[in-house]
PDB file of N, CA and C in Angstrom:
ATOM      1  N   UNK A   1      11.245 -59.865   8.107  1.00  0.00           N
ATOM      2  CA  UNK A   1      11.059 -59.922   9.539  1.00  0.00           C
ATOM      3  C   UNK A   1      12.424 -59.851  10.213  1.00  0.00           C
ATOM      4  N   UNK A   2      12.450 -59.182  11.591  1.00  0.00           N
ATOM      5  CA  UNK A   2      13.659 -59.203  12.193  1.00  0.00           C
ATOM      6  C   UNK A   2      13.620 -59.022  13.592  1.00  0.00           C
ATOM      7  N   UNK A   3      14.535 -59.605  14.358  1.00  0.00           N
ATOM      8  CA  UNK A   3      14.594 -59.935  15.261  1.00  0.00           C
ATOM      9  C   UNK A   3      15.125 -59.589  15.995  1.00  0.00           C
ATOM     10  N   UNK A   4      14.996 -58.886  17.300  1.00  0.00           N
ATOM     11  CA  UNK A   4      16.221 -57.604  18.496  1.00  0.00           C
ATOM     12  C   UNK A   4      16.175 -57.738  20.053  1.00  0.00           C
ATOM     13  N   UNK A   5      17.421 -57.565  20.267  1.00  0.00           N
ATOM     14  CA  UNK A   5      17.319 -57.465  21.912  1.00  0.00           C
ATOM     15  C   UNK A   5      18.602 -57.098  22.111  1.00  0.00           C
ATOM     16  N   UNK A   6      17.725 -55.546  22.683  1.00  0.00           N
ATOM     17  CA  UNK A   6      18.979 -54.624  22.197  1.00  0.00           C
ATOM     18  C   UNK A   6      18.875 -53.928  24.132  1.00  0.00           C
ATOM     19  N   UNK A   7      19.284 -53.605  24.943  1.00  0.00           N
ATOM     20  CA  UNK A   7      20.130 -53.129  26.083  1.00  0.00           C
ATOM     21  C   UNK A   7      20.336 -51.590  26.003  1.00  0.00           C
ATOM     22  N   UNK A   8      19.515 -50.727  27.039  1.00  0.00           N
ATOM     23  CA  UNK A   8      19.539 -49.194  27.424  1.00  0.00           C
ATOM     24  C   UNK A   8      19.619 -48.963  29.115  1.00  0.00           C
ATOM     25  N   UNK A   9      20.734 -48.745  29.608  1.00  0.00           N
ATOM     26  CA  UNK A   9      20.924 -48.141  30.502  1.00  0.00           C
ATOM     27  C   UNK A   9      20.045 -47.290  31.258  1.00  0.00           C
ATOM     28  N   UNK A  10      19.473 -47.192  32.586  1.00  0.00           N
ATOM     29  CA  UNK A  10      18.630 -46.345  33.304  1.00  0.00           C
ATOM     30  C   UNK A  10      19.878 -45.542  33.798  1.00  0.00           C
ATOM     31  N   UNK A  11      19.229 -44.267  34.359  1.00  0.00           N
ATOM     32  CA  UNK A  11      19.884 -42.970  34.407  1.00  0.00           C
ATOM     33  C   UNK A  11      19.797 -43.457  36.284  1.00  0.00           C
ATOM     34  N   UNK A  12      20.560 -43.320  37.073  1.00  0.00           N
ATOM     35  CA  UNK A  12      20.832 -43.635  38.509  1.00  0.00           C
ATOM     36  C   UNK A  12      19.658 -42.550  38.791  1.00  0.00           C
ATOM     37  N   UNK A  13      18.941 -43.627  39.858  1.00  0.00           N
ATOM     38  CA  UNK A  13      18.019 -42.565  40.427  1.00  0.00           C
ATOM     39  C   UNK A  13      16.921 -42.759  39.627  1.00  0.00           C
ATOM     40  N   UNK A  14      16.178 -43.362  38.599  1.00  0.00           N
ATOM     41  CA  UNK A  14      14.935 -43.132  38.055  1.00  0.00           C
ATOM     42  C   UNK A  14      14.366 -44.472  38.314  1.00  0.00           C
ATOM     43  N   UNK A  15      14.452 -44.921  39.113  1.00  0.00           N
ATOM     44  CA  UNK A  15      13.632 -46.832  39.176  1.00  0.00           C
ATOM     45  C   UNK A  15      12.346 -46.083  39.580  1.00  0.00           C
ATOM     46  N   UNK A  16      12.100 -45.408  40.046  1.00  0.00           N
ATOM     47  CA  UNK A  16      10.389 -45.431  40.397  1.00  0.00           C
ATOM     48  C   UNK A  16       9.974 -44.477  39.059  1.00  0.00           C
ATOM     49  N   UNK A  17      10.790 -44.177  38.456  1.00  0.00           N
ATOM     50  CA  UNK A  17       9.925 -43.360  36.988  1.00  0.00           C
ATOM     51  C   UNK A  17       9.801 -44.971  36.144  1.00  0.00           C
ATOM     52  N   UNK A  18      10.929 -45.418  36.436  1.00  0.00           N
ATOM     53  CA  UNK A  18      10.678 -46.763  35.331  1.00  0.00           C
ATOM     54  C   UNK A  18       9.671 -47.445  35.454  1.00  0.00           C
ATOM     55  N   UNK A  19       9.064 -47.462  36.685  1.00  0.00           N
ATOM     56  CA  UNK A  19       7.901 -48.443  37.848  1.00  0.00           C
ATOM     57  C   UNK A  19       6.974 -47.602  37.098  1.00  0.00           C
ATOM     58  N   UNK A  20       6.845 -46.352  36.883  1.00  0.00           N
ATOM     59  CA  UNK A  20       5.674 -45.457  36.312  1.00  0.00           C
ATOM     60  C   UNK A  20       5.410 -45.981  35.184  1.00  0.00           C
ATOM     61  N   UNK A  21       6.803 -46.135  34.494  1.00  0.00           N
ATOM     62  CA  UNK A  21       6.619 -46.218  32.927  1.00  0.00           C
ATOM     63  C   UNK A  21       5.770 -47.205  32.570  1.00  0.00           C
ATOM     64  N   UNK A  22       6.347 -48.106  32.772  1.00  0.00           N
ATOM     65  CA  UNK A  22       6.007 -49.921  32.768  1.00  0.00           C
ATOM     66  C   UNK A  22       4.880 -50.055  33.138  1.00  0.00           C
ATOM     67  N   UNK A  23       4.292 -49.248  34.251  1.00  0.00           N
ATOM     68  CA  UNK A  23       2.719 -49.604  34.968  1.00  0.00           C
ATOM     69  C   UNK A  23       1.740 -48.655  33.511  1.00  0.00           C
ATOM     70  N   UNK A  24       2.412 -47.674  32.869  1.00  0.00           N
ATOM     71  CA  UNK A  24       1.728 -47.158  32.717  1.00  0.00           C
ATOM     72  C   UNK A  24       0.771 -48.192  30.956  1.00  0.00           C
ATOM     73  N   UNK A  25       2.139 -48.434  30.779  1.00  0.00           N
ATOM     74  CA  UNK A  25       2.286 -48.960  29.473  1.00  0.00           C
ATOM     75  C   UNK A  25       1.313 -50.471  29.845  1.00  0.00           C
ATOM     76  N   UNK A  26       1.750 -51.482  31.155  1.00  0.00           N
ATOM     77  CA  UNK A  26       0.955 -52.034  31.326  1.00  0.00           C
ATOM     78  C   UNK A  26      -1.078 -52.082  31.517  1.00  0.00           C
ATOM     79  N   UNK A  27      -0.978 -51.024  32.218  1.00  0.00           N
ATOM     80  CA  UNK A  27      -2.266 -49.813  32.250  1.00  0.00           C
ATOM     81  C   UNK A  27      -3.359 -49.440  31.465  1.00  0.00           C
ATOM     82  N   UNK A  28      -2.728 -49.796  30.314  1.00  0.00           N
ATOM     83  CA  UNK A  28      -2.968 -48.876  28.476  1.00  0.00           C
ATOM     84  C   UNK A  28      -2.684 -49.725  27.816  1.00  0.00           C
ATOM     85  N   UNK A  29      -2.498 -51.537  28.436  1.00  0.00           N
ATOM     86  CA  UNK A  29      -2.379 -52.226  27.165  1.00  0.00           C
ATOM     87  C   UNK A  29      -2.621 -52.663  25.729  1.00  0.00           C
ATOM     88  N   UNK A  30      -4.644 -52.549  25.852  1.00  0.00           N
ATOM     89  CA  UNK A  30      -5.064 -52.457  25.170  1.00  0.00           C
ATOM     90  C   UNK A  30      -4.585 -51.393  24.022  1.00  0.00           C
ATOM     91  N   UNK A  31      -4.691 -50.086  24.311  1.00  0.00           N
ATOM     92  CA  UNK A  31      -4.420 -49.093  23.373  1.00  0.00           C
ATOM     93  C   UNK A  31      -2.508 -49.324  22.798  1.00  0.00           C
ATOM     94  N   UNK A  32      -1.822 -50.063  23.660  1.00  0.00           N
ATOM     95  CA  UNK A  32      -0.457 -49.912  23.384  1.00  0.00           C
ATOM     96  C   UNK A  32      -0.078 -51.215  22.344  1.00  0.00           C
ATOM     97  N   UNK A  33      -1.308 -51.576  22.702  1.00  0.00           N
ATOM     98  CA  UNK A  33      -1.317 -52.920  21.521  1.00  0.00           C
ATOM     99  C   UNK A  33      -1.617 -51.926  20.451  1.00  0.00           C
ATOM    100  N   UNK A  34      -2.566 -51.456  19.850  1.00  0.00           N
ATOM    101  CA  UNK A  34      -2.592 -50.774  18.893  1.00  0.00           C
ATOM    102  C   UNK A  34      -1.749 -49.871  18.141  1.00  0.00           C
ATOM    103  N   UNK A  35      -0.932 -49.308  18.953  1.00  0.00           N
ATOM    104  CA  UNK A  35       0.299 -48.860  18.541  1.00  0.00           C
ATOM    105  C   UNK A  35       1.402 -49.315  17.910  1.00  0.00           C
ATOM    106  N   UNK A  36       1.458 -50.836  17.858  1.00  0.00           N
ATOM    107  CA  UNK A  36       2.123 -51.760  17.248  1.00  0.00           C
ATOM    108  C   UNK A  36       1.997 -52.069  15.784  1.00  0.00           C
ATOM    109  N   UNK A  37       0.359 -52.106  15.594  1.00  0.00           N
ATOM    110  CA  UNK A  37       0.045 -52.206  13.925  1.00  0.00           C
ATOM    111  C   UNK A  37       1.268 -51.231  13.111  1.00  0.00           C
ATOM    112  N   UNK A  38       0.556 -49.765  13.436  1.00  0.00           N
ATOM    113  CA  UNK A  38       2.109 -49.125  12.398  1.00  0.00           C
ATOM    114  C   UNK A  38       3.172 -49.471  12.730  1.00  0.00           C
ATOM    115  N   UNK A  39       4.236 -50.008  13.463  1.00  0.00           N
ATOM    116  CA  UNK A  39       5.292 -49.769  13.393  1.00  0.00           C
ATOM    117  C   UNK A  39       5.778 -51.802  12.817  1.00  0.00           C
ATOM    118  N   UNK A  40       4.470 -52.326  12.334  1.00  0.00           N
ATOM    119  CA  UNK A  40       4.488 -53.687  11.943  1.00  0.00           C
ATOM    120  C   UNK A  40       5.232 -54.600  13.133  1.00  0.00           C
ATOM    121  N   UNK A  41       4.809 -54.485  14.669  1.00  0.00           N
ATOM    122  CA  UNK A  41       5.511 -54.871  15.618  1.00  0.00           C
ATOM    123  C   UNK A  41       4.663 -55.874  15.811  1.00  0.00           C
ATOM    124  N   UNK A  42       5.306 -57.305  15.853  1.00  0.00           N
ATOM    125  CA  UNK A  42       4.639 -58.518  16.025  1.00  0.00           C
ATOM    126  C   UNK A  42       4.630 -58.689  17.329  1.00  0.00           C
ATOM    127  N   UNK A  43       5.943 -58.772  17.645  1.00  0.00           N
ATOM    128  CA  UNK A  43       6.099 -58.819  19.002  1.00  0.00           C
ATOM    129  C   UNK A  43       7.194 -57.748  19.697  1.00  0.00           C
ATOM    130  N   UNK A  44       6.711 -57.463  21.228  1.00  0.00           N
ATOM    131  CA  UNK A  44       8.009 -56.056  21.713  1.00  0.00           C
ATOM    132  C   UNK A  44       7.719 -56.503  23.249  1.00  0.00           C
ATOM    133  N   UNK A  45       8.981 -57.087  23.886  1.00  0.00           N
ATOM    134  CA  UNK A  45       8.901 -57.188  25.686  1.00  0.00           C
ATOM    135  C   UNK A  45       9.732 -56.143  26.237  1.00  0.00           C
ATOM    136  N   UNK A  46       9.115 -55.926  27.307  1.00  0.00           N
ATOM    137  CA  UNK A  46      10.979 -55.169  28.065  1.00  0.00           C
ATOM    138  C   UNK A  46      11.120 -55.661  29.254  1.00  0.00           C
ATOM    139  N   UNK A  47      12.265 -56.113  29.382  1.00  0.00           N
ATOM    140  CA  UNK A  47      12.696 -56.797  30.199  1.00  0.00           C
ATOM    141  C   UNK A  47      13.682 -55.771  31.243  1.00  0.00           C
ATOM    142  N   UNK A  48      13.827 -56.025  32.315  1.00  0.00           N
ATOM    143  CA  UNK A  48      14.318 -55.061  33.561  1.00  0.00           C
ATOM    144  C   UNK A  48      15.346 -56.236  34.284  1.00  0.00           C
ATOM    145  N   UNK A  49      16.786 -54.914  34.371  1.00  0.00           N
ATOM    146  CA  UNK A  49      17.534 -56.163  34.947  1.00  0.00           C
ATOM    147  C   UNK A  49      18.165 -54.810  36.125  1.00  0.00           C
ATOM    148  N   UNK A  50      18.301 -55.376  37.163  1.00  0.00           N
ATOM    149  CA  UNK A  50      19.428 -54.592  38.297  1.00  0.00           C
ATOM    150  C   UNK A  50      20.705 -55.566  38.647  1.00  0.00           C
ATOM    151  N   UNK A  51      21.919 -54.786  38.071  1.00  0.00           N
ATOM    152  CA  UNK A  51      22.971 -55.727  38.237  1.00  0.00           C
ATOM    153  C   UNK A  51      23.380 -55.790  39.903  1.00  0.00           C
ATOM    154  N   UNK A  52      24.739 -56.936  39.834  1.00  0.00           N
ATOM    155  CA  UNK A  52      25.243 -56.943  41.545  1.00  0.00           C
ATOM    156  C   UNK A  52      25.376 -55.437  41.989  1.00  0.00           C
ATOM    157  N   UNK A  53      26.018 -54.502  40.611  1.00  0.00           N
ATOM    158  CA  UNK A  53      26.427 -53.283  41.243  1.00  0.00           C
ATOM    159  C   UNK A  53      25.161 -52.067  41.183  1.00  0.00           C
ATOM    160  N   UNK A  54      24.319 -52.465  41.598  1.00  0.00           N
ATOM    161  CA  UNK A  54      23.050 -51.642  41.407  1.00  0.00           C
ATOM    162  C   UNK A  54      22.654 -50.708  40.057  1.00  0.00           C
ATOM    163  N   UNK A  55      23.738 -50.876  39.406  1.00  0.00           N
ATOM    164  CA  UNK A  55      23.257 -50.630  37.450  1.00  0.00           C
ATOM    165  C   UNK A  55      22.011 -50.940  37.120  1.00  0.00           C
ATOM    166  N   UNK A  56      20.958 -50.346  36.801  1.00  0.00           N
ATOM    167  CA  UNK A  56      19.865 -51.029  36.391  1.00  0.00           C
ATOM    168  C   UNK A  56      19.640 -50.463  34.611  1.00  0.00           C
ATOM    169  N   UNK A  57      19.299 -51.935  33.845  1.00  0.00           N
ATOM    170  CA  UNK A  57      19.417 -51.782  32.734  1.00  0.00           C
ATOM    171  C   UNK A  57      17.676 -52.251  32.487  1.00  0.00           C
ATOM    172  N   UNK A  58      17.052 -51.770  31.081  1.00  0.00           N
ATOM    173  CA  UNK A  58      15.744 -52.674  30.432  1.00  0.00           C
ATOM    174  C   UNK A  58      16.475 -52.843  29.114  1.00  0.00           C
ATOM    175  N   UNK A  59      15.937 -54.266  28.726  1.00  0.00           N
ATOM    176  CA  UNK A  59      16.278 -54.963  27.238  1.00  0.00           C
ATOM    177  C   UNK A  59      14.751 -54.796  26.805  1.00  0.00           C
ATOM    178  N   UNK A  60      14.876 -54.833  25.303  1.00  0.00           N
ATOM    179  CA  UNK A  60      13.809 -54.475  24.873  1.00  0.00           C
ATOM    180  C   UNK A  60      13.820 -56.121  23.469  1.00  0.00           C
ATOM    181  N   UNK A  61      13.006 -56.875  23.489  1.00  0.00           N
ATOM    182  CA  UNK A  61      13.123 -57.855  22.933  1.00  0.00           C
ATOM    183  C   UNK A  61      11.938 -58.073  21.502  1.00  0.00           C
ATOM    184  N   UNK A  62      12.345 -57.546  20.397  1.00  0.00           N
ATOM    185  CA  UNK A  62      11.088 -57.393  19.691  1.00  0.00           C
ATOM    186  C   UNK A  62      11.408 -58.403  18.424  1.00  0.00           C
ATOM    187  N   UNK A  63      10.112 -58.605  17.759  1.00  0.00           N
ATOM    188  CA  UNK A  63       9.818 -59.146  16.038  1.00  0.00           C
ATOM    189  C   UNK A  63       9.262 -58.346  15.431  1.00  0.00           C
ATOM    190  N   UNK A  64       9.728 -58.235  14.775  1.00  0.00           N
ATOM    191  CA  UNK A  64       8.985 -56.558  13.869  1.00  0.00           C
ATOM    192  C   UNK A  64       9.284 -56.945  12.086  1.00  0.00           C
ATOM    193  N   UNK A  65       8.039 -56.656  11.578  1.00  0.00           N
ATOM    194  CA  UNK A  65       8.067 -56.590  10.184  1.00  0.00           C
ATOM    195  C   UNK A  65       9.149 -55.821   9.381  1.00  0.00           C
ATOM    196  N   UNK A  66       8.971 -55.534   8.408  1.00  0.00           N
ATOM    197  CA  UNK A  66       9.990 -54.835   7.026  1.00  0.00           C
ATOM    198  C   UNK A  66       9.360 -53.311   7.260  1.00  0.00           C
ATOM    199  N   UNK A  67       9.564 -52.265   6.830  1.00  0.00           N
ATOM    200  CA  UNK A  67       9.402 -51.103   6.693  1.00  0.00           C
ATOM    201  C   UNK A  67       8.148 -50.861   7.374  1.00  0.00           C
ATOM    202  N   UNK A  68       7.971 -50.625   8.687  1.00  0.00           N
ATOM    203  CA  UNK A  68       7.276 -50.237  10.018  1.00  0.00           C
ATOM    204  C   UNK A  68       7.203 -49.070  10.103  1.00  0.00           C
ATOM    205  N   UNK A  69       6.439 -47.910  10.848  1.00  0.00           N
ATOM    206  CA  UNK A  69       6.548 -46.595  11.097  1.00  0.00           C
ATOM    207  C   UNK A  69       7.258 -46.183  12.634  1.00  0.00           C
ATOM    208  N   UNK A  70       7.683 -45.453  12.302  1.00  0.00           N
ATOM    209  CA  UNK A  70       8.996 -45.230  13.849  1.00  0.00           C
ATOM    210  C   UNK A  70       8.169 -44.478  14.713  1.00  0.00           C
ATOM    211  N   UNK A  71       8.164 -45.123  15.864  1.00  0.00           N
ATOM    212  CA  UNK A  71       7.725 -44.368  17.388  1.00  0.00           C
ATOM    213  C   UNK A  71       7.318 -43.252  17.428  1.00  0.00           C
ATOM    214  N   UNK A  72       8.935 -42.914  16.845  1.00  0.00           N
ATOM    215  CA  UNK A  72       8.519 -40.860  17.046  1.00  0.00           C
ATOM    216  C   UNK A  72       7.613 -40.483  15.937  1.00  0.00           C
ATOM    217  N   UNK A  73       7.028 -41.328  15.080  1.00  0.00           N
ATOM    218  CA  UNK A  73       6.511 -40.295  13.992  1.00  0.00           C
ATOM    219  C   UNK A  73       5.258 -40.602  14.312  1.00  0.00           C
ATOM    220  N   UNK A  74       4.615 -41.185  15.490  1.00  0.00           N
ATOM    221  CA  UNK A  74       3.432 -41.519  15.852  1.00  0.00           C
ATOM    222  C   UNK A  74       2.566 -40.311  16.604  1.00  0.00           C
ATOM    223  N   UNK A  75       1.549 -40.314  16.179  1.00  0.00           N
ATOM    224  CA  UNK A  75       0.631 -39.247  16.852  1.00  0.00           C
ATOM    225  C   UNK A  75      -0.117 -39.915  18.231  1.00  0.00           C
ATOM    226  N   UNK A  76      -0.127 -41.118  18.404  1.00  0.00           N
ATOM    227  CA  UNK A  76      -0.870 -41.938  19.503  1.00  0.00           C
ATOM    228  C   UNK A  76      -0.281 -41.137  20.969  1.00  0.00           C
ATOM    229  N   UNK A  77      -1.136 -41.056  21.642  1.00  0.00           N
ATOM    230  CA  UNK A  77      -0.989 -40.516  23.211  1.00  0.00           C
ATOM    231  C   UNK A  77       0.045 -41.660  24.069  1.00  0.00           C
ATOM    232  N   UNK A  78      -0.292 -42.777  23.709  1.00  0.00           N
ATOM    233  CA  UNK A  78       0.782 -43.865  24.552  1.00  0.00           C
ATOM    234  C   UNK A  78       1.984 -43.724  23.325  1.00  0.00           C
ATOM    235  N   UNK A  79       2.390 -43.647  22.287  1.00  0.00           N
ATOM    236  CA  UNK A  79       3.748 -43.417  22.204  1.00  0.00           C
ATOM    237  C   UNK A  79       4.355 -42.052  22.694  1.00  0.00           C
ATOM    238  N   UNK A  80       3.564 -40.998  22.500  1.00  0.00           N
ATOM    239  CA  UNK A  80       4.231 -39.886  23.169  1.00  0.00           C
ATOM    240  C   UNK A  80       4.600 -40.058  24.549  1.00  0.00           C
ATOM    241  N   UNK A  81       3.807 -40.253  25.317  1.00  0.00           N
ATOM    242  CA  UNK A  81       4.190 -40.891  26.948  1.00  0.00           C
ATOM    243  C   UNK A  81       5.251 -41.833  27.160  1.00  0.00           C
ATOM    244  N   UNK A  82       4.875 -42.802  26.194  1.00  0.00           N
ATOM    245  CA  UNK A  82       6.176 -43.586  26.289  1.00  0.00           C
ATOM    246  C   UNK A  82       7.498 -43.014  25.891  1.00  0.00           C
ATOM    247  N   UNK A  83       7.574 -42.238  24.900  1.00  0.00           N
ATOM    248  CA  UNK A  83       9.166 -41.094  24.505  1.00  0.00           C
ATOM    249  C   UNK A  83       9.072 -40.277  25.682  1.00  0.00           C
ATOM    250  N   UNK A  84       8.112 -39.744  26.649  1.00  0.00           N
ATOM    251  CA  UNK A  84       8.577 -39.108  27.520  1.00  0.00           C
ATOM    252  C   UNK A  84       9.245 -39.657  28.886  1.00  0.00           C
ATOM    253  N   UNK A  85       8.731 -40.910  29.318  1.00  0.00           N
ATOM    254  CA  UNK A  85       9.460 -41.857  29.871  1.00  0.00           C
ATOM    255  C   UNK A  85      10.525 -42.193  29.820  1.00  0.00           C
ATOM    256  N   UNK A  86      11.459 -42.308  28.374  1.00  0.00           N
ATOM    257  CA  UNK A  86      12.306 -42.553  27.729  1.00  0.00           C
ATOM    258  C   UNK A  86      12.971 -41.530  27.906  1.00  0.00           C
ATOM    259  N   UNK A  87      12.724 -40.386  27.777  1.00  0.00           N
ATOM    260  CA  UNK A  87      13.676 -39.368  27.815  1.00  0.00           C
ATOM    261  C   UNK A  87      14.231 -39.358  29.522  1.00  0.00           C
ATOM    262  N   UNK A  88      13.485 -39.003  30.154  1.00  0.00           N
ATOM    263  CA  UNK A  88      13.216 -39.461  31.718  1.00  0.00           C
ATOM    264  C   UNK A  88      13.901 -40.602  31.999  1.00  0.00           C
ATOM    265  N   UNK A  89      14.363 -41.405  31.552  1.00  0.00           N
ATOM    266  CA  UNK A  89      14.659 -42.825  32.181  1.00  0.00           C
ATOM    267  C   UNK A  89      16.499 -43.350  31.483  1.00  0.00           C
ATOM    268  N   UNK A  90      15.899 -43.231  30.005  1.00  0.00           N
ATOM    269  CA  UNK A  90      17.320 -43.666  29.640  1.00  0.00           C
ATOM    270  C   UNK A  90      18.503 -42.961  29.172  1.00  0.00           C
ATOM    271  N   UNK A  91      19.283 -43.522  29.707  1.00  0.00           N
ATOM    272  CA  UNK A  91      21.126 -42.850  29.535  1.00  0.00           C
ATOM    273  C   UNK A  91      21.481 -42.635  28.333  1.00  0.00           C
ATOM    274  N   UNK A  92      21.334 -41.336  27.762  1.00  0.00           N
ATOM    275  CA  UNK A  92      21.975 -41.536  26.588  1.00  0.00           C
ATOM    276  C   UNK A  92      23.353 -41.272  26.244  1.00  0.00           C
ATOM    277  N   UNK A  93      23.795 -41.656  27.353  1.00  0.00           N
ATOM    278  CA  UNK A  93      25.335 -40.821  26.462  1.00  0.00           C
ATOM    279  C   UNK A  93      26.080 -43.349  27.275  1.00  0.00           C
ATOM    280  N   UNK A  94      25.329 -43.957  27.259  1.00  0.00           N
ATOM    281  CA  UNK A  94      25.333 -45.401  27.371  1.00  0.00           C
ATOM    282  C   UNK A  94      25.236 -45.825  25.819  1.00  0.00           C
ATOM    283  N   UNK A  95      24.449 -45.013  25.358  1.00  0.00           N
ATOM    284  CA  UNK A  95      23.305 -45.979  23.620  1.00  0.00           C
ATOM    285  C   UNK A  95      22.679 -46.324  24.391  1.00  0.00           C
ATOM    286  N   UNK A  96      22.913 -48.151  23.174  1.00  0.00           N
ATOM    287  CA  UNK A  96      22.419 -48.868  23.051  1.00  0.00           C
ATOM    288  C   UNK A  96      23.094 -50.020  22.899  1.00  0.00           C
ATOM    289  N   UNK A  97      23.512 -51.535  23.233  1.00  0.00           N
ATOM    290  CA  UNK A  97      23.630 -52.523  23.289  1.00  0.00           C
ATOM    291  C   UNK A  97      22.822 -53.604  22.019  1.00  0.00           C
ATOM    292  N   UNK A  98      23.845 -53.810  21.057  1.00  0.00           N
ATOM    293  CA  UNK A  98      22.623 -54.908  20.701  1.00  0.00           C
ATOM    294  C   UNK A  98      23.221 -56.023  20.332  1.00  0.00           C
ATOM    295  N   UNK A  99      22.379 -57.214  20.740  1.00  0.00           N
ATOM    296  CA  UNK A  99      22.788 -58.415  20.807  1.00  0.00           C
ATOM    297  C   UNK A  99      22.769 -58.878  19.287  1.00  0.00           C
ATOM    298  N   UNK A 100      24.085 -59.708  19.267  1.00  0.00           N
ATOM    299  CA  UNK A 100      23.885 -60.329  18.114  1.00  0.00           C
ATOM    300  C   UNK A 100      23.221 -62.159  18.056  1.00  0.00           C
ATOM    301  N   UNK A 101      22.372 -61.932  17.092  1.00  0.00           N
ATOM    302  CA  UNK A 101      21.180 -62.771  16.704  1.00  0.00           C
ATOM    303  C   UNK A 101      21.732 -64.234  16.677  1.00  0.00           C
ATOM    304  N   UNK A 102      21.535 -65.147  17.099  1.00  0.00           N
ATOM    305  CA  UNK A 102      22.341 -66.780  17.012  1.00  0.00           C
ATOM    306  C   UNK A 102      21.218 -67.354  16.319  1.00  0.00           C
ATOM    307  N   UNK A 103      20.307 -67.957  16.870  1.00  0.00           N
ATOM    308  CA  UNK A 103      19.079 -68.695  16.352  1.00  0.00           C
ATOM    309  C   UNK A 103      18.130 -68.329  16.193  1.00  0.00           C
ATOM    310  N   UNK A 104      17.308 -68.267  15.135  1.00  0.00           N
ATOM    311  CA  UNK A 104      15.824 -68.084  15.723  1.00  0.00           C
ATOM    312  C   UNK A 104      14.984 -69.102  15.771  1.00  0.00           C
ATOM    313  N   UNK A 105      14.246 -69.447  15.969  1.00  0.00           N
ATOM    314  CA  UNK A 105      13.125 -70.474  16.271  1.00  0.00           C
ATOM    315  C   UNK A 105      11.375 -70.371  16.464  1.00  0.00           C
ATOM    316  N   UNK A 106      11.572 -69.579  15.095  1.00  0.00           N
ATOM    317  CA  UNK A 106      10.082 -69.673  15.159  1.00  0.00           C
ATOM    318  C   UNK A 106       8.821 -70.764  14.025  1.00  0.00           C
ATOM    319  N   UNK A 107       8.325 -71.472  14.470  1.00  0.00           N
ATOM    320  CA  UNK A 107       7.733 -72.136  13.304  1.00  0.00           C
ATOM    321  C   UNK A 107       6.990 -71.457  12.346  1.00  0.00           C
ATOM    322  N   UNK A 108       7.636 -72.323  10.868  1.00  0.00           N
ATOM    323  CA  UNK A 108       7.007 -71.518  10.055  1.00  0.00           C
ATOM    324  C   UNK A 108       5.383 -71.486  10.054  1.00  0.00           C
ATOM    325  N   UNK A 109       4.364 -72.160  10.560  1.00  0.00           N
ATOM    326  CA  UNK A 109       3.475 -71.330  10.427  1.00  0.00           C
ATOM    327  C   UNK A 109       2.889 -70.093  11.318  1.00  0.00           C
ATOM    328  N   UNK A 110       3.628 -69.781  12.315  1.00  0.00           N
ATOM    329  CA  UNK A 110       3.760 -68.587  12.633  1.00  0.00           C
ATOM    330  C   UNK A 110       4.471 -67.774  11.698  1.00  0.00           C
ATOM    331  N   UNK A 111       5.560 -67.484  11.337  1.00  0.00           N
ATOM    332  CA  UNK A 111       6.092 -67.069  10.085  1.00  0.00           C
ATOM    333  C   UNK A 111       5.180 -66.293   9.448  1.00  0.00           C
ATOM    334  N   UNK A 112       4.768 -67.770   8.691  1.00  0.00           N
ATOM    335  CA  UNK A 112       3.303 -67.350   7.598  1.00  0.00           C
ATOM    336  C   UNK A 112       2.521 -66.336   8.092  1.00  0.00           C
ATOM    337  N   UNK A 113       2.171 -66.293   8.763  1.00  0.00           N
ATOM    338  CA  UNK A 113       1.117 -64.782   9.715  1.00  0.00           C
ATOM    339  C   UNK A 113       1.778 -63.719   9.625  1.00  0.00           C
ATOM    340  N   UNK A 114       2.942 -64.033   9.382  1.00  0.00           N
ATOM    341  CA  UNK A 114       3.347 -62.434   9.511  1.00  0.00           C
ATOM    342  C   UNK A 114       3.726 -61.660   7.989  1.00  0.00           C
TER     343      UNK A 114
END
């Protein structure tokens, strides 16, 4: 099991594609839950931040199993939408940000479930 919260830059100018994204993904929860089984994703938030200097960043905060299936290799209609969002939204020439891990705190019988 492992643990992330990792930081992607929005591209200036896309907050109402991000508002799309997020509604959409919210929208389609049900099905976007399902999308999680393959990629062994226990848990995945995204979090939205706009700095003082109008930078707007999403953190993406997940628990994810051992050898998962990757996003892109998914045939599901909500991961494709969601990579197209992504392409649409985040900076790539920023990355990615990733935090390094201090504590975790999960009880082991949550653990055990996974």
């Amino acid at each position: 099991m492992r643990t992330e919260l990792t930081r992607f830059r929005v591209l200036p100018g896309k907050s109402a594609v991000v508002d799309e994204w997020m509604a959409f993904l919210n929208n389609h929860m049900p099905d976007t839950l399902l999308t999680l089984e393959n990629e062994k994703m226990y848990v995945e938030s995204i979090f939205r931040e706009i700095a003082k200097d109008g930078t707007e960043y999403l953190y993406w905060f997940s628990i994810q199993g051992l050898g998962g299936a990757s996003v892109e290799d998914s045939d599901s209609y909500i991961d494709k939408k969601h990579l197209e969002y992504w392409d649409k939204c985040i900076d790539p020439n920023y990355g990615e940000v990733n935090f390094d891990e201090q504590v975790v705190m999960i009880p082991e019988r949550i653990r055990a479930a996974f």
